[in-house]
Protein backbone atom coordinates (compact mmCIF):
# COMPACT_ATOMS: atom_id res chain seq x y z
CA UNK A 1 107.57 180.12 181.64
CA UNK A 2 104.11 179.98 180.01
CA UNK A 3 105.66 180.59 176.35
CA UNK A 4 108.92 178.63 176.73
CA UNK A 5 109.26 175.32 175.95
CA UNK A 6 108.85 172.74 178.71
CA UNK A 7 111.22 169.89 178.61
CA UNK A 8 109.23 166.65 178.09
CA UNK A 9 111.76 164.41 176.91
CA UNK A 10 115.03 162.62 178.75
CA UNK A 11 115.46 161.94 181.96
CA UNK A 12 115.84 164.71 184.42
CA UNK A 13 119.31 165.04 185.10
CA UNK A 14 121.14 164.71 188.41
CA UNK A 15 120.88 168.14 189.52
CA UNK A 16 117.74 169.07 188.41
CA UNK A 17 116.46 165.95 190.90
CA UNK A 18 118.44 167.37 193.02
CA UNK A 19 117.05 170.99 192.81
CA UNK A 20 113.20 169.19 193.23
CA UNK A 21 114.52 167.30 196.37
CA UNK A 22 116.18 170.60 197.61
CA UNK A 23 112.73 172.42 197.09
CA UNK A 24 110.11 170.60 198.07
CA UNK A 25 111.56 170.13 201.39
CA UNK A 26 111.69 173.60 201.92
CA UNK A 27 108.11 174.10 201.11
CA UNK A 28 107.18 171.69 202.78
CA UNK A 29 108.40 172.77 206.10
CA UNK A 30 106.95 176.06 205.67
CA UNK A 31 103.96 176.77 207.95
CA UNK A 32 101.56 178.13 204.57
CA UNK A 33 102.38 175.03 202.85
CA UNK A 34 101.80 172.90 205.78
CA UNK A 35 98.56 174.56 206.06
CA UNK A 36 97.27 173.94 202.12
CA UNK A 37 98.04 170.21 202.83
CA UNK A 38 95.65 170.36 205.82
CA UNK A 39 92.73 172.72 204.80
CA UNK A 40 92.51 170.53 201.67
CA UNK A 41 92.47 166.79 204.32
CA UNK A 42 89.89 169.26 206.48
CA UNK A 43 87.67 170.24 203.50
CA UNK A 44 87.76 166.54 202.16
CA UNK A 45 88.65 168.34 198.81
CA UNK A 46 91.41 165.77 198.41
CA UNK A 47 93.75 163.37 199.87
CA UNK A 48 96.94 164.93 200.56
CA UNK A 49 99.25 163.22 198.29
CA UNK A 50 97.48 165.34 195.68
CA UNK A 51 98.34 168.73 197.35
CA UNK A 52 101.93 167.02 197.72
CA UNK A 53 101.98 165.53 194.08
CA UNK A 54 100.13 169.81 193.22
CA UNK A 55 103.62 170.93 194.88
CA UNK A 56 105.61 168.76 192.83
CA UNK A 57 104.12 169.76 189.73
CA UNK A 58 104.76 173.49 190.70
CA UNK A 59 108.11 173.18 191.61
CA UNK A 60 108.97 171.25 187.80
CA UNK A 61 107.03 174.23 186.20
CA UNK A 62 109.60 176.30 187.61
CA UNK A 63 112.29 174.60 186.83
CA UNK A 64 110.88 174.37 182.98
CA UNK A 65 110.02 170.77 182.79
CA UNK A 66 106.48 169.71 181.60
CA UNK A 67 104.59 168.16 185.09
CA UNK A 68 103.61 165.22 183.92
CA UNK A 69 107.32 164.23 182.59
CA UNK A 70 108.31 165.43 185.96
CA UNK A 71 106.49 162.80 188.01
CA UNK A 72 106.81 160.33 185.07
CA UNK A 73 110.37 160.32 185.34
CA UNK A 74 110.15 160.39 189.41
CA UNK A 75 108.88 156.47 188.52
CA UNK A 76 112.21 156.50 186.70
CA UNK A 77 114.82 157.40 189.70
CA UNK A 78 115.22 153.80 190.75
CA UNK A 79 116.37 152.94 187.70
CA UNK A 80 118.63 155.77 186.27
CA UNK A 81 120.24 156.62 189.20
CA UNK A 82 120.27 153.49 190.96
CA UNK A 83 124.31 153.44 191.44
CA UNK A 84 124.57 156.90 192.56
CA UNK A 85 124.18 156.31 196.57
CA UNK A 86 124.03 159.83 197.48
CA UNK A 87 120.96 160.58 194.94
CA UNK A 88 119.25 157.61 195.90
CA UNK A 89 119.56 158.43 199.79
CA UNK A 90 118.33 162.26 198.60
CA UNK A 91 115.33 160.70 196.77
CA UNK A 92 114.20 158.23 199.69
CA UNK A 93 114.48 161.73 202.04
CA UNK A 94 112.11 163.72 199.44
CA UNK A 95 110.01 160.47 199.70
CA UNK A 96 109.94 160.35 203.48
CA UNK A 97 109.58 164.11 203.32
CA UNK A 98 106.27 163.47 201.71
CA UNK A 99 104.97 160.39 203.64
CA UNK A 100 105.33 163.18 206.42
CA UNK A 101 103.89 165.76 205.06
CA UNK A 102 100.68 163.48 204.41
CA UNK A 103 100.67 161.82 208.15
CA UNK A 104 100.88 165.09 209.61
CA UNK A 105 97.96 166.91 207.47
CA UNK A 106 95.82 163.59 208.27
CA UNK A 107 96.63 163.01 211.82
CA UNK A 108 96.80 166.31 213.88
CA UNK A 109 99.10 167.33 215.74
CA UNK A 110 98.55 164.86 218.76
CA UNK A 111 98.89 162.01 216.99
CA UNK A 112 101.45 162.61 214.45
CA UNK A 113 103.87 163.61 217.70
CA UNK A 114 103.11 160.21 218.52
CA UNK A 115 103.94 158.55 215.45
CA UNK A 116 107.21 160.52 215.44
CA UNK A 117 108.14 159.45 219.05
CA UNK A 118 107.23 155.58 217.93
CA UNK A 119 109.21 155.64 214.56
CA UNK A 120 112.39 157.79 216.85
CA UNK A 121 112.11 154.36 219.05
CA UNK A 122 112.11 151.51 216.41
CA UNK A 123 115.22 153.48 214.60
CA UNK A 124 116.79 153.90 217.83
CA UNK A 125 116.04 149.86 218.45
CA UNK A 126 117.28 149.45 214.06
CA UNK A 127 120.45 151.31 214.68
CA UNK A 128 121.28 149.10 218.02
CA UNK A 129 120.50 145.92 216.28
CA UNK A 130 123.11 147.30 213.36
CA UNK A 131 125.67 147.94 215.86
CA UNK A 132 125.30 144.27 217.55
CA UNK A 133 125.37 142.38 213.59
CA UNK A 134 128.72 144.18 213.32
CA UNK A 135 129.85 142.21 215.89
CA UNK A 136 129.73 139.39 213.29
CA UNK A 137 131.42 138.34 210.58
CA UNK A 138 130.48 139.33 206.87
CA UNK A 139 128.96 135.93 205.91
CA UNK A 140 126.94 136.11 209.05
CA UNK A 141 125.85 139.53 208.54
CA UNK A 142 124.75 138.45 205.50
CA UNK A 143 123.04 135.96 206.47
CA UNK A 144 121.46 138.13 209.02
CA UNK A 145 120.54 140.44 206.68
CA UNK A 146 118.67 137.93 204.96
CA UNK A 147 116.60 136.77 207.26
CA UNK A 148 115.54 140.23 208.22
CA UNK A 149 114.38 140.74 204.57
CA UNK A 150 112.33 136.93 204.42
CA UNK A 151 110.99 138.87 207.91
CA UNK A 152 109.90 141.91 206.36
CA UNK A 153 108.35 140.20 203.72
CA UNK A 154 106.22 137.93 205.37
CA UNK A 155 104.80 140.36 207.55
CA UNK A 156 104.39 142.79 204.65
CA UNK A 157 107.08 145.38 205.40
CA UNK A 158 105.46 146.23 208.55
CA UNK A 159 107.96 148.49 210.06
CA UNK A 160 107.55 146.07 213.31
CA UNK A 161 109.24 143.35 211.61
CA UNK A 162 112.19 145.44 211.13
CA UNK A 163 113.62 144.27 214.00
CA UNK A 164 115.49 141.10 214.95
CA UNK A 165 116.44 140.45 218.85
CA UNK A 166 119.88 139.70 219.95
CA UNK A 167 118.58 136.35 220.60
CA UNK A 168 116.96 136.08 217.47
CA UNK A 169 120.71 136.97 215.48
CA UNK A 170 122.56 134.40 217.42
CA UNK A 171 120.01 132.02 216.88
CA UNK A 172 120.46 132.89 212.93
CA UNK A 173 124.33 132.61 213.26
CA UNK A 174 124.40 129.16 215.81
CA UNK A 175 122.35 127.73 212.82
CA UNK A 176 124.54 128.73 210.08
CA UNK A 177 127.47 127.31 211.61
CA UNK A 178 125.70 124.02 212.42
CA UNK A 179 122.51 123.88 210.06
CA UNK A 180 119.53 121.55 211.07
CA UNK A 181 117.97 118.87 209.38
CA UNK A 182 115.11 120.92 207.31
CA UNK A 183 112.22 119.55 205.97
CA UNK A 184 111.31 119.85 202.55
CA UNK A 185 108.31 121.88 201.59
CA UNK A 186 105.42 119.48 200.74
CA UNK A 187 103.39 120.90 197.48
């Protein structure tokens, strides 16, 4: 690829993002790869987004796409794709993938099991808190939904706050069917 022409201009197209998500997961999970990530934390040569972002950057040479348009149009995804639900749930997965790979190179072994077993609880408690809203009808869901999100936001996405009690929802709905009186904000 050194004398062909990289492709620097566009957007990369579906399947090409595809072919990046495809890949780096692969590497990724290999047990060589997983090492570079970690003998470069070790070393303190760099932080191991770079190795990650170094992997990226390999994989678009390969695919004949200059690097730096690569990752440039990465920033792009969002944007281009964002009504295509099955690339958008492939590029939060190659996102996730990374956010791994980087927790596990930093934390060892020990603690990254941990982390695993902690996020495997709060999407276990996510996915029963989804299956209680349902319960509910659309306008309440909604309004769940959106209360959850003010939640997030206010504690500053902490995963934590990703989680609203069975209480909490019925307390949501019981209010939207009867607000109370609420103050107005004073400036």
């Amino acid at each position: 690829m050194a004398n062909a022409q990289l492709q620097k201009y566009g957007m990369l197209s579906r399947e090409q993002l595809v072919y990046l998500f495809d890949r780096f997961s692969v590497l990724v999970s290999q047990r060589d790869v997983k090492k570079r990530i970690v003998e470069a934390v070790d070393d303190k040569q760099q932080e191991p987004v770079a190795v990650t972002t170094a992997i990226q950057e390999e994989i678009f040479l390969e695919m004949g796409v200059d690097p730096g348009f690569g990752l440039a149009c990465l920033g792009k995804v969002n944007m281009t794709y964002e009504n295509d639900q099955d690339l958008m749930i492939r590029y939060y997965r190659f996102v996730a993938k990374e956010e791994l790979a980087c927790d596990e190179a930093e934390l060892g072994p020990e603690e990254f099991a941990e982390k695993l077993d902690i996020q495997q609880k709060l999407q276990e408690q996510q996915l029963e808190m989804l299956k209680y809203m349902r319960k509910f009808h659309l306008d309440d869901q909604s309004a769940i939904l959106e209360k959850l999100h003010n939640q997030m936001e206010d504690a500053n996405f902490d995963s934590e706050a990703s989680i609203l009690s069975s209480e909490k929802i019925q307390e949501i709905v019981r209010r939207r069917v009867s607000p109370l009186f609420r103050p107005r904000l004073m400036n």
